[in-house]
Structure formats: C-alpha cells, structure tokens
N, C-alpha and C. Protein backbone atom coordinates (compact mmCIF):
# COMPACT_ATOMS: atom_id res chain seq x y z
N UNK A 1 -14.66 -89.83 -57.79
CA UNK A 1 -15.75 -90.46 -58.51
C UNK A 1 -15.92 -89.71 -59.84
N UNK A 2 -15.85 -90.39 -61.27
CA UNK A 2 -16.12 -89.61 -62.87
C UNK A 2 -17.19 -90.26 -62.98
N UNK A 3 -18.78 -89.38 -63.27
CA UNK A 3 -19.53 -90.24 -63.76
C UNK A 3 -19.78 -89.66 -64.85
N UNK A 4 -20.22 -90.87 -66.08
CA UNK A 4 -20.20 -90.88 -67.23
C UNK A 4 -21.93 -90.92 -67.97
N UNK A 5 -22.62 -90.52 -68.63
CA UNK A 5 -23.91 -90.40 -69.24
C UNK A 5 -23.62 -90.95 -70.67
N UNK A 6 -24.23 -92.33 -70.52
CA UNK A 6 -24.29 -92.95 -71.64
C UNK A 6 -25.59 -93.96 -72.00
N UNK A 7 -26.68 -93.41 -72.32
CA UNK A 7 -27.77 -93.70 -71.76
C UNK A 7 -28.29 -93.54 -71.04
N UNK A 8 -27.93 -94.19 -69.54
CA UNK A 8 -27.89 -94.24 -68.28
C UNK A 8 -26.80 -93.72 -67.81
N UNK A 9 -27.09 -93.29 -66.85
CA UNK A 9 -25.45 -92.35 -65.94
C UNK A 9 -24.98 -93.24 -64.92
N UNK A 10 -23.99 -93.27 -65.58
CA UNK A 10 -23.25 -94.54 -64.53
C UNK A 10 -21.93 -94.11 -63.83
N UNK A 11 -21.38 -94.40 -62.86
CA UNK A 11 -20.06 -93.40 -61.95
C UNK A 11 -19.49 -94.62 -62.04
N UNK A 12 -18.01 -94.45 -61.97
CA UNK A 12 -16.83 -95.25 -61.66
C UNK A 12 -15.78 -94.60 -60.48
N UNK A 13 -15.42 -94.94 -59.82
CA UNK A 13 -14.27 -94.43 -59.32
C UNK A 13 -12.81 -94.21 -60.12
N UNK A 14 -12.13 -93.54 -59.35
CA UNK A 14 -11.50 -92.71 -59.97
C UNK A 14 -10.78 -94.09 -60.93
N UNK A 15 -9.74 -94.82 -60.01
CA UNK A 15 -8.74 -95.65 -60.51
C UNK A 15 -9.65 -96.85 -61.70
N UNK A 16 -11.13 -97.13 -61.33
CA UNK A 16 -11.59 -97.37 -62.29
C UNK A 16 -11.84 -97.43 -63.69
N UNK A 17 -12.20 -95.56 -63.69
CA UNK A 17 -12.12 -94.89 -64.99
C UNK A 17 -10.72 -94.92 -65.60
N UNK A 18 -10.32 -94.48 -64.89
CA UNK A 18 -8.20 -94.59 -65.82
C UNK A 18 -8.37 -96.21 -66.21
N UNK A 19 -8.92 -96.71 -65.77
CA UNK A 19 -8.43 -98.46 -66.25
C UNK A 19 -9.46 -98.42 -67.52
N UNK A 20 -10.49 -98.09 -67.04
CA UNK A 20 -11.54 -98.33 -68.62
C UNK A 20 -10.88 -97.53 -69.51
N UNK A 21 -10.19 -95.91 -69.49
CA UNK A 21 -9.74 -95.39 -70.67
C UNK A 21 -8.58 -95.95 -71.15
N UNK A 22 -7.46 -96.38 -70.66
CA UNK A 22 -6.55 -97.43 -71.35
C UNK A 22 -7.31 -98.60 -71.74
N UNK A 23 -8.43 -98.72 -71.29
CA UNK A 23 -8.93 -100.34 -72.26
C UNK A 23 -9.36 -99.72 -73.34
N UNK A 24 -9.66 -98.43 -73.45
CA UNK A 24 -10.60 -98.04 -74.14
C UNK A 24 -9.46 -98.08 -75.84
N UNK A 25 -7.63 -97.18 -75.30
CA UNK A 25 -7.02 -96.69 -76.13
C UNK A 25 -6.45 -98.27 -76.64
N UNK A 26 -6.42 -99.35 -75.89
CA UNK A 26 -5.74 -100.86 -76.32
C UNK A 26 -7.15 -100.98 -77.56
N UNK A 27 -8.13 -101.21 -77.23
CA UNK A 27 -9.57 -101.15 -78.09
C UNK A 27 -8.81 -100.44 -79.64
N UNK A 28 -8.87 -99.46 -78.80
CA UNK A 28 -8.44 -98.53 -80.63
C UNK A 28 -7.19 -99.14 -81.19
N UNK A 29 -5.88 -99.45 -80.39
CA UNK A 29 -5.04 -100.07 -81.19
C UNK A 29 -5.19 -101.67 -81.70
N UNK A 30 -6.47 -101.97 -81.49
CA UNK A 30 -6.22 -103.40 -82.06
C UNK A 30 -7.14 -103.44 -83.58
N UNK A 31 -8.15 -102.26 -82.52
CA UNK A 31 -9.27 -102.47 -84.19
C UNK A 31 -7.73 -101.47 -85.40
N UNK A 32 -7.57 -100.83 -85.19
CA UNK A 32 -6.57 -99.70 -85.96
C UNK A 32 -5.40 -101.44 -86.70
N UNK A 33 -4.88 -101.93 -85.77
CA UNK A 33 -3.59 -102.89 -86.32
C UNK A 33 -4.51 -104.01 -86.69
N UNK A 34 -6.01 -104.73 -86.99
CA UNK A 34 -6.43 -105.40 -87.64
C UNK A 34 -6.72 -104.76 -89.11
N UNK A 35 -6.85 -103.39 -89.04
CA UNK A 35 -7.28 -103.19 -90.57
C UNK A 35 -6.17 -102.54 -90.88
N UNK A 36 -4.95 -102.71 -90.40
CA UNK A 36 -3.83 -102.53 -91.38
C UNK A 36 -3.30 -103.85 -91.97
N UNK A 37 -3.68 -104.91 -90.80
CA UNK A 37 -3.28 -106.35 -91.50
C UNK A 37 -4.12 -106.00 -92.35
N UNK A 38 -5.35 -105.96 -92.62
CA UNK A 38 -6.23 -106.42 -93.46
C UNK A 38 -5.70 -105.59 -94.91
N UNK A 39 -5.62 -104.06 -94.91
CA UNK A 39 -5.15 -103.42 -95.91
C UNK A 39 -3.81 -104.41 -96.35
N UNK A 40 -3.07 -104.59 -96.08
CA UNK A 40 -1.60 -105.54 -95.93
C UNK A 40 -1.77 -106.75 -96.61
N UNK A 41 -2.87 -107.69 -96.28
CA UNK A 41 -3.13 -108.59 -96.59
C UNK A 41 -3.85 -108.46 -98.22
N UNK A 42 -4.69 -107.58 -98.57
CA UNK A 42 -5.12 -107.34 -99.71
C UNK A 42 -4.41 -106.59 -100.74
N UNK A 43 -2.89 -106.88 -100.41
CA UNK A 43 -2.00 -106.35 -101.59
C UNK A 43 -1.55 -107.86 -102.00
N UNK A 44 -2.00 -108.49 -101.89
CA UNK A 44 -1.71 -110.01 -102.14
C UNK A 44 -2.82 -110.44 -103.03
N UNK A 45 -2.32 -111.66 -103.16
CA UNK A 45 -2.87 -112.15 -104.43
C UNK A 45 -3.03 -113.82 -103.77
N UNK A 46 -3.84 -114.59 -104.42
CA UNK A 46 -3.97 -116.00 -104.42
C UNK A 46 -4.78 -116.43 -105.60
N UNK A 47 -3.98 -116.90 -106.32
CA UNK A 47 -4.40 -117.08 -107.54
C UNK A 47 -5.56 -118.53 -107.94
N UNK A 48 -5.78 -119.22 -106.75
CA UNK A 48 -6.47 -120.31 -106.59
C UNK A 48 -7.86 -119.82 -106.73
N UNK A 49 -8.17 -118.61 -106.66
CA UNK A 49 -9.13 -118.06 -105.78
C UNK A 49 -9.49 -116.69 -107.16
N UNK A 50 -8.85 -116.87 -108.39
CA UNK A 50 -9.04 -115.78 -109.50
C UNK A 50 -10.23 -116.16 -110.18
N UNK A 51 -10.90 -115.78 -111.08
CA UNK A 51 -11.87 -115.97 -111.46
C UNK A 51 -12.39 -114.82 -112.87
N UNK A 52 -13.23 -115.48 -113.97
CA UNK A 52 -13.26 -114.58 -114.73
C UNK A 52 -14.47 -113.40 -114.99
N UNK A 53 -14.56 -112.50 -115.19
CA UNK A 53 -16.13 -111.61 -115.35
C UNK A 53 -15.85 -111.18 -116.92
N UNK A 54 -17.12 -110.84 -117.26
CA UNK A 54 -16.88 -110.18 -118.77
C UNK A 54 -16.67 -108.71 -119.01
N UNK A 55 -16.10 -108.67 -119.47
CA UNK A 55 -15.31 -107.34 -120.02
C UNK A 55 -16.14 -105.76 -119.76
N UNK A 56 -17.29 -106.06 -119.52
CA UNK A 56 -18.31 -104.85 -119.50
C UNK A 56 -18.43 -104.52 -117.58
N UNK A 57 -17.19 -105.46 -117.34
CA UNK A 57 -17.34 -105.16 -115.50
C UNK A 57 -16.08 -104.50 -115.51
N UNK A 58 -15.34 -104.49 -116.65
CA UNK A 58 -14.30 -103.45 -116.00
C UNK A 58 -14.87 -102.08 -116.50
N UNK A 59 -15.62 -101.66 -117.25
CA UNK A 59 -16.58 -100.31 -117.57
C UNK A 59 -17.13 -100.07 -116.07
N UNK A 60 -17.73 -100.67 -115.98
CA UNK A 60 -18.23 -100.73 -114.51
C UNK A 60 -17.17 -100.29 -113.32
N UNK A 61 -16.28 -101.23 -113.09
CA UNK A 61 -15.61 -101.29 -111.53
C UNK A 61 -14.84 -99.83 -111.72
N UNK A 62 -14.81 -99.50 -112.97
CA UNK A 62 -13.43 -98.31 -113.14
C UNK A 62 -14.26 -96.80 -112.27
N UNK A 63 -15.36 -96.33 -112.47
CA UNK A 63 -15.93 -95.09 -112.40
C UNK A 63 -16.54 -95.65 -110.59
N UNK A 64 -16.81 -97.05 -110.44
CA UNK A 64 -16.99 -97.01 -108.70
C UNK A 64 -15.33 -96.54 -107.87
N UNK A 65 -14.59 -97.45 -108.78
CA UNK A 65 -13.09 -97.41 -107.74
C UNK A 65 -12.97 -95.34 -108.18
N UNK A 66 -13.42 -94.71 -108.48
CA UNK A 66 -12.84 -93.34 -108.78
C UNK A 66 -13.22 -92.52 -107.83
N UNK A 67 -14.97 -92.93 -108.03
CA UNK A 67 -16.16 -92.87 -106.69
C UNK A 67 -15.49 -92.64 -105.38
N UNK A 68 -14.97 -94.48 -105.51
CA UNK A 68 -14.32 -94.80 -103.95
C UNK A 68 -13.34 -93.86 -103.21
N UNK A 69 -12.35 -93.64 -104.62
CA UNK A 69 -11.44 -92.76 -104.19
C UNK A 69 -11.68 -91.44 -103.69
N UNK A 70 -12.26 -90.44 -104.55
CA UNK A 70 -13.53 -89.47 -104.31
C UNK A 70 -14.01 -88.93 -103.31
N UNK A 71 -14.73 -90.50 -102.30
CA UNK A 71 -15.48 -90.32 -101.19
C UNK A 71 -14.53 -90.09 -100.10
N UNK A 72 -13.39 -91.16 -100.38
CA UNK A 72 -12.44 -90.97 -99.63
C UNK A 72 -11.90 -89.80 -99.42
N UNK A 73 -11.40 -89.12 -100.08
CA UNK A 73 -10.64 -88.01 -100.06
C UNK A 73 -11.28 -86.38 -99.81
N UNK A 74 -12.56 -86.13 -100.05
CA UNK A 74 -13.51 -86.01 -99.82
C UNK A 74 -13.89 -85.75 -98.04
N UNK A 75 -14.20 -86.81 -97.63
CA UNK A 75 -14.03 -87.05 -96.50
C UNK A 75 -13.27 -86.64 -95.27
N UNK A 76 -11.62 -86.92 -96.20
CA UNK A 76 -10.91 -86.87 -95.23
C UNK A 76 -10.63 -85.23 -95.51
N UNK A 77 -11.00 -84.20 -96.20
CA UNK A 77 -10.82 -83.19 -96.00
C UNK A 77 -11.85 -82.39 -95.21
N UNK A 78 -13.25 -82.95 -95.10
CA UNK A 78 -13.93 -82.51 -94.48
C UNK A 78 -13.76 -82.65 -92.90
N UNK A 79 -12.91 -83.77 -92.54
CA UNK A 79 -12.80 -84.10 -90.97
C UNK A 79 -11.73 -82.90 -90.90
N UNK A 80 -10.83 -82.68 -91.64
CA UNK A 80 -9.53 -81.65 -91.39
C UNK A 80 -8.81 -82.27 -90.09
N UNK A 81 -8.76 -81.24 -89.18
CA UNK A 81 -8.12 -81.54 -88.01
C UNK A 81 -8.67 -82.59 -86.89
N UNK A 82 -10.01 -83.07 -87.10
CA UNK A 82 -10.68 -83.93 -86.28
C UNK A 82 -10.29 -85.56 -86.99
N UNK A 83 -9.33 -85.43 -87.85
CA UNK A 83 -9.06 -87.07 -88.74
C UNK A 83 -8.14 -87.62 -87.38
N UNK A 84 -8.18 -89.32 -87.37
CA UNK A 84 -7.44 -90.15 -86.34
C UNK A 84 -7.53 -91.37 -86.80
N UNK A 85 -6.66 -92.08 -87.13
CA UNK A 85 -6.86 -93.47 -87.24
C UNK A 85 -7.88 -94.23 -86.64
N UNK A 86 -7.63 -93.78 -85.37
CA UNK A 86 -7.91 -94.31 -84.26
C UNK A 86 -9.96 -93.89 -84.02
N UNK A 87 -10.69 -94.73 -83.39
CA UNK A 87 -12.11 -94.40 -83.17
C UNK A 87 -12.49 -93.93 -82.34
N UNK A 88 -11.97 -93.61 -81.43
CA UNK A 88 -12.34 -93.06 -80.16
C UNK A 88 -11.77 -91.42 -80.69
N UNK A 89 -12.56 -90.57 -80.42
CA UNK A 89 -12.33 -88.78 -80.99
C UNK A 89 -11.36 -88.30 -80.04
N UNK A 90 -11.00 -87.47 -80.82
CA UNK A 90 -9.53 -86.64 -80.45
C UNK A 90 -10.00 -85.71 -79.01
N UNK A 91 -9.52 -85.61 -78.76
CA UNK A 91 -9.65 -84.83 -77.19
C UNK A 91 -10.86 -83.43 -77.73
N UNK A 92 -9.53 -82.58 -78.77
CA UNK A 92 -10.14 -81.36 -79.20
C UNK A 92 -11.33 -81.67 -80.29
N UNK A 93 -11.30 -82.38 -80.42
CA UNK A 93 -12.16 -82.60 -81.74
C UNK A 93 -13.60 -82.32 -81.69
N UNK A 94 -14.46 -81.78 -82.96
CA UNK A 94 -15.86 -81.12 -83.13
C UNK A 94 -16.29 -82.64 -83.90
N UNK A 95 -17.93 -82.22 -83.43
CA UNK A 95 -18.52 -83.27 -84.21
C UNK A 95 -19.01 -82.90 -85.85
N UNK A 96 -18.60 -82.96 -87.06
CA UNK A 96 -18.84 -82.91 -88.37
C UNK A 96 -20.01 -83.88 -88.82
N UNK A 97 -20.65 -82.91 -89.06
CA UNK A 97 -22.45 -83.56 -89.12
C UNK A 97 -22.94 -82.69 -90.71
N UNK A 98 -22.07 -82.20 -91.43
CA UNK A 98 -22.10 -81.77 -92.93
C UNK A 98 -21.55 -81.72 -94.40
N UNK A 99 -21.08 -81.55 -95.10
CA UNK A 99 -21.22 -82.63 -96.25
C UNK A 99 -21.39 -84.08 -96.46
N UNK A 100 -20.59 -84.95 -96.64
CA UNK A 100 -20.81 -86.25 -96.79
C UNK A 100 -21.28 -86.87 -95.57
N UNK A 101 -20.76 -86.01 -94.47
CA UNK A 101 -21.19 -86.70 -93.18
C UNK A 101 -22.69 -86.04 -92.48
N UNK A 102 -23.55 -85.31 -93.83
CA UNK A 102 -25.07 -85.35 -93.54
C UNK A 102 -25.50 -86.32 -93.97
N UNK A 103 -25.13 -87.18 -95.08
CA UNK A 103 -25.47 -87.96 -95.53
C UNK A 103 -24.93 -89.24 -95.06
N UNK A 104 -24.17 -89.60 -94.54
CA UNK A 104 -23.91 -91.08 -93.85
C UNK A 104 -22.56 -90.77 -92.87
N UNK A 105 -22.58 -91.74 -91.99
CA UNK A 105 -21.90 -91.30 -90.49
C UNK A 105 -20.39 -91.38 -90.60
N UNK A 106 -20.23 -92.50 -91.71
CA UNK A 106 -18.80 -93.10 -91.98
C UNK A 106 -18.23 -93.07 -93.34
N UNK A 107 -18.19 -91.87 -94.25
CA UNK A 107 -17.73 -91.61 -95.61
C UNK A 107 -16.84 -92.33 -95.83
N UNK A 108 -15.74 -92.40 -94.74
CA UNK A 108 -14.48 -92.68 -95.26
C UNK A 108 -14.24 -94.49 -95.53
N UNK A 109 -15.05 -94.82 -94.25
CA UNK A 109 -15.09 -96.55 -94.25
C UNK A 109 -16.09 -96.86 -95.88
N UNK A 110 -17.15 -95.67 -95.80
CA UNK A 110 -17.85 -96.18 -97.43
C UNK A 110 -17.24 -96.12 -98.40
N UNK A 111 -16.10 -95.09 -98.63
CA UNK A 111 -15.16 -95.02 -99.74
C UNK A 111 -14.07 -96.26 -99.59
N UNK A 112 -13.77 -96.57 -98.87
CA UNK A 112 -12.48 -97.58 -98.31
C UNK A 112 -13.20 -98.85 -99.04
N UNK A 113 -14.54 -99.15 -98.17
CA UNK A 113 -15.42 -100.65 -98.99
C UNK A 113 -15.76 -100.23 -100.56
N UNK A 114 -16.22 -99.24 -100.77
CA UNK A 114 -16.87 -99.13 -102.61
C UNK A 114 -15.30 -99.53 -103.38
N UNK A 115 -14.14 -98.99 -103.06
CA UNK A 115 -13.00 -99.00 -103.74
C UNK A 115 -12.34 -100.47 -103.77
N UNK A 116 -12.87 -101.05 -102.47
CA UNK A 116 -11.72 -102.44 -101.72
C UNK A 116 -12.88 -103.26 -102.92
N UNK A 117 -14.28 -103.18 -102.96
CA UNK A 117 -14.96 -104.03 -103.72
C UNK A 117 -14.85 -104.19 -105.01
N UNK A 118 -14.72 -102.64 -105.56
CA UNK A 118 -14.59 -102.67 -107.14
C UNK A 118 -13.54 -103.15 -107.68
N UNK A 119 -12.29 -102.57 -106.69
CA UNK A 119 -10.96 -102.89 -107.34
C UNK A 119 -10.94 -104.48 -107.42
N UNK A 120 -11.31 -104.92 -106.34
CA UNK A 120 -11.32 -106.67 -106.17
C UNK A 120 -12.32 -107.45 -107.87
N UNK A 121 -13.30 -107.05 -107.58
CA UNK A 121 -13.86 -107.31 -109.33
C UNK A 121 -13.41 -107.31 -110.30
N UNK A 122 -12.72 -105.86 -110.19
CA UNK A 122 -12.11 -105.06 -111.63
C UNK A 122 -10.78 -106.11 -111.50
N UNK A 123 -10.11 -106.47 -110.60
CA UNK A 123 -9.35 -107.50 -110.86
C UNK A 123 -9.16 -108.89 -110.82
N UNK A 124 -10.32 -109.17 -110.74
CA UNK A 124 -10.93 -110.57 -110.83
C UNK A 124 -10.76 -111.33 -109.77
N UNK A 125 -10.46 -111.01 -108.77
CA UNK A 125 -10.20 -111.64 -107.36
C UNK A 125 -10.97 -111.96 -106.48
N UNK A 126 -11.16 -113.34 -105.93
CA UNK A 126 -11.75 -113.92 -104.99
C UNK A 126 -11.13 -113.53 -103.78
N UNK A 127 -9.66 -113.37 -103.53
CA UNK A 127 -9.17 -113.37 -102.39
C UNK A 127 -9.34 -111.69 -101.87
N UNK A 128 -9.08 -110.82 -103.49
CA UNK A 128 -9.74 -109.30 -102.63
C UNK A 128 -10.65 -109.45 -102.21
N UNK A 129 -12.05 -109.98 -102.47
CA UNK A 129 -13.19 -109.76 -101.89
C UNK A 129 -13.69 -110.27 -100.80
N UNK A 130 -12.94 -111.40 -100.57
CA UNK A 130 -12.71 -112.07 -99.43
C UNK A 130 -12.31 -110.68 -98.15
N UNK A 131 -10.99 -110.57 -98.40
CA UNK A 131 -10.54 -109.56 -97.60
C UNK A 131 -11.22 -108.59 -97.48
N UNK A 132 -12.20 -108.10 -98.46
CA UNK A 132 -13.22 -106.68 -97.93
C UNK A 132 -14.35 -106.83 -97.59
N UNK A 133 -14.81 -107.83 -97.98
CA UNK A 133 -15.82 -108.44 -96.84
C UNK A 133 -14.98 -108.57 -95.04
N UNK A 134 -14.26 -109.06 -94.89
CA UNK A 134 -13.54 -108.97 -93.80
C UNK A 134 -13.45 -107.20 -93.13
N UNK A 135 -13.57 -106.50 -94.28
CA UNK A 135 -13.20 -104.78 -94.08
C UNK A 135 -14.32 -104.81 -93.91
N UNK A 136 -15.43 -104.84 -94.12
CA UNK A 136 -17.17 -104.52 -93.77
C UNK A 136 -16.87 -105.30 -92.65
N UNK A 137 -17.09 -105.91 -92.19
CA UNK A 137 -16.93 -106.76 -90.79
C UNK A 137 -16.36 -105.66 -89.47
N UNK A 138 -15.54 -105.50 -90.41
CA UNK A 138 -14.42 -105.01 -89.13
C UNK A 138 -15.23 -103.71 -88.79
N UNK A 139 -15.27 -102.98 -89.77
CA UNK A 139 -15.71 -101.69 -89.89
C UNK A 139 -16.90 -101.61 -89.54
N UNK A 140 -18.00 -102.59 -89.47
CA UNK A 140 -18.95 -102.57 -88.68
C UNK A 140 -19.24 -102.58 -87.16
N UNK A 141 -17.95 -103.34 -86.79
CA UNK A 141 -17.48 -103.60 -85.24
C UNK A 141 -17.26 -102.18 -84.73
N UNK A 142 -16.05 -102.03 -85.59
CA UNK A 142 -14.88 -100.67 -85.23
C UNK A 142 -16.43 -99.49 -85.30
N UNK A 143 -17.19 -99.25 -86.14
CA UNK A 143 -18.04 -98.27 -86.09
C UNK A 143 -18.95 -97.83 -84.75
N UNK A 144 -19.64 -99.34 -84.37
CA UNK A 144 -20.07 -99.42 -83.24
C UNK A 144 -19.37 -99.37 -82.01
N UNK A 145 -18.27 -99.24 -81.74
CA UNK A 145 -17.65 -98.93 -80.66
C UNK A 145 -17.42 -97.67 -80.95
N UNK A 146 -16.73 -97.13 -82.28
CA UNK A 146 -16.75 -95.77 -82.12
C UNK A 146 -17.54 -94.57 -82.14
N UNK A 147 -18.94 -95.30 -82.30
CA UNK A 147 -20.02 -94.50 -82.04
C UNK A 147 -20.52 -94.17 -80.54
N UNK A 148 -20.23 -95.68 -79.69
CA UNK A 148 -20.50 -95.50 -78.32
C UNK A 148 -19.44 -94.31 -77.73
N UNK A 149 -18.24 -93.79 -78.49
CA UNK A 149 -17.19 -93.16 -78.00
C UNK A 149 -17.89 -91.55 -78.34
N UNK A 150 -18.24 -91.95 -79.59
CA UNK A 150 -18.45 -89.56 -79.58
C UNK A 150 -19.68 -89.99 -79.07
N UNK A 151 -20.65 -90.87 -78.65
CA UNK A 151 -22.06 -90.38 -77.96
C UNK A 151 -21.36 -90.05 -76.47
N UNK A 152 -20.60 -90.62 -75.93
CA UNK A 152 -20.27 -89.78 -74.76
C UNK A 152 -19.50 -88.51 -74.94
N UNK A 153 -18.53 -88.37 -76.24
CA UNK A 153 -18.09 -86.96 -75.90
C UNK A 153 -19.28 -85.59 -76.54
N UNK A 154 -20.40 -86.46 -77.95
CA UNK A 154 -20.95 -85.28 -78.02
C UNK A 154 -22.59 -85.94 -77.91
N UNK A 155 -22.52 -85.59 -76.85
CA UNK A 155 -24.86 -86.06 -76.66
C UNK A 155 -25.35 -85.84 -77.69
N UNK A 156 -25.04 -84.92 -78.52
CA UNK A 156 -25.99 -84.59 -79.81
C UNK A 156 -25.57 -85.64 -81.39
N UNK A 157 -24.62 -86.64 -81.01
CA UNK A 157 -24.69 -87.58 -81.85
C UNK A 157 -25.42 -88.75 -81.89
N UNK A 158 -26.32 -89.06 -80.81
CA UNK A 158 -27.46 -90.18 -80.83
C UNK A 158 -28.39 -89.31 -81.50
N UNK A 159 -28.93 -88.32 -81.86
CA UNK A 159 -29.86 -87.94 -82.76
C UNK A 159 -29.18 -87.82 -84.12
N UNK A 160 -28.32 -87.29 -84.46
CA UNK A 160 -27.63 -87.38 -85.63
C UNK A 160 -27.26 -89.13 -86.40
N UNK A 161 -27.48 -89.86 -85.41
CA UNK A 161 -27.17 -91.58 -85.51
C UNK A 161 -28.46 -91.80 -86.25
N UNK A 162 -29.37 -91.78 -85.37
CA UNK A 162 -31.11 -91.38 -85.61
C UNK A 162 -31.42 -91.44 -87.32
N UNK A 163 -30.86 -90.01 -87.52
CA UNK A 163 -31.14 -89.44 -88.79
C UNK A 163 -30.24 -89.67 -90.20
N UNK A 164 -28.86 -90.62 -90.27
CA UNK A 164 -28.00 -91.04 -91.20
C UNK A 164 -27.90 -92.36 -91.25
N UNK A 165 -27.69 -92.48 -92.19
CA UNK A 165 -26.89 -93.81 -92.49
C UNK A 165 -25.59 -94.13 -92.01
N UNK A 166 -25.20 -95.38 -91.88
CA UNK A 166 -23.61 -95.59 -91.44
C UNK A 166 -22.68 -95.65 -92.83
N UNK A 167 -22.87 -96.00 -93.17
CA UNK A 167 -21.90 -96.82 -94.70
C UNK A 167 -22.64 -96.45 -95.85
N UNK A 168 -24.03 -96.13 -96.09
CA UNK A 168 -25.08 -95.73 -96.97
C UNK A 168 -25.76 -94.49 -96.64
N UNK A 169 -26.14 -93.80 -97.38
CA UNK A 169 -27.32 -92.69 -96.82
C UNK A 169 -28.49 -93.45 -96.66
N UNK A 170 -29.39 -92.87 -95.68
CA UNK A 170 -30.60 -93.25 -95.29
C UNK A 170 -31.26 -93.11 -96.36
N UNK A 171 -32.46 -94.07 -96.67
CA UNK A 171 -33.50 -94.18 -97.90
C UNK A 171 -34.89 -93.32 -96.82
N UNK A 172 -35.17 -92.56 -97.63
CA UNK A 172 -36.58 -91.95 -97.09
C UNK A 172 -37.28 -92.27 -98.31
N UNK A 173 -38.84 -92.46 -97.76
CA UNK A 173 -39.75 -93.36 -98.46
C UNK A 173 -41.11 -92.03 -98.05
C-alpha cells in the first residue's frame, strides 16, 4: 500500500501506484511533444493570415522579445540542475522559490509567451499569434498538472502557489 497526501491522503495499492506513475510519465510526454509541435509549427509562416502594424511596434516588440529572451535564460540558470522538459520534478530535485521564481512560479513559460508574442507582432503575423495563444493554453494546462506534481513532492509549494503569480507576478494592492 503507497499512500499519497495531496490534499487529502489517499492510498493506492502497490500495482496501482506503478500504473498512475507511468500515466503520470505518458502525461509528461504528450504535454512535452505538443509544445514541440507547437514550437515547430511557429517556424512557419501563412501568409493569408499577415497583416500590417505601424512602424512604432517594431520599437516596441524589439526590447519585449530581448525581455523574453532575458527571462528565459535567466530562469533557466536559476533552475541549474533541477531544469526538465518534462513537468513532473526530477527525482533529486529542490524546490527554487528565489529570484524570478519569488516573483512568479513559471519564468520560463513567461519568457517563452512575452518572446512567442512580440516576435509574432514584430513580424506581423496572424498565424504566430495564433500559435502562442495555443502556447498560453497549453502552458496553462501543462502548469496545472505540474503544479499538482511538486505539491506532492514538496508540501511547502501550496503556500508558495498562495503567494506568486504563475506567468505574472502577483499585484499587491
């Protein structure tokens, strides 16, 4: 019998649990191989779908896509050894609750959308923005499952959930 505290404490038997954690790792490979289509798909173009803005939006989109990049990178140095494609946390992995990730839960998905949005503007594209709207989607899904994943490996991330933003920092008023 593994019982699990997730909210409520709930037990599975043994052969149970092994079946939920392979659903768990199929979970991660599908959200993981939808947003590589999706990255994949937004190296494309459809020109049906172009459109024009005035010249004072590429002043604009240039210093967000730098941002984007920024947050990104940023990010991914702060996870260091705890980085995974994948949403469900690494076996060894610590929970990182400081720099960018005091300020919002998912740096890297916020840098991924600020960059997927601007660049899509800055290049006049209907069909990028299409596709990153599709990336907020996903990444909203993919977040919420992978949040239900470190609240079971670290209890002290439902208060840290509490207190950040996902994709934004929290507004205090």
């Amino acid at each position: 019998m593994v019982c699990v505290a997730y909210g409520d404490l709930y037990c599975l038997e043994r052969d149970q649990f092994i079946k939920e954690t392979m659903r768990i790792k199929f979970k991660d490979i599908i959200y993981v191989g939808i947003q590589f289509m999706l990255f994949a798909m937004y190296l494309f173009e459809v020109k049906k779908l172009r459109f024009e803005l005035p010249d004072i939006f590429d002043f604009i989109m240039q210093p967000l896509m730098v941002t984007g990049i920024a947050v990104i990178l940023i990010s991914l140095f702060q996870l260091n050894k705890n980085l995974s494609p994948f949403p469900s946390p690494k076996e060894n992995s610590e929970l990182i609750t400081t720099g960018l990730f005091s300020k919002m839960r998912h740096p890297i998905y916020s840098g991924i959308l600020l960059l997927a949005f601007s660049f899509a503007l800055y290049q006049n594209s209907g069909f990028k923005i299409l596709i990153s709207f599709f990336l907020l989607i996903l990444f909203y899904f993919k977040t919420g499952y992978e949040e239900k994943q470190l609240i079971l490996k670290f209890p002290e991330y439902k208060n840290y959930k509490n207190t950040t933003g996902r994709f934004l920092p929290k507004i205090k008023f």
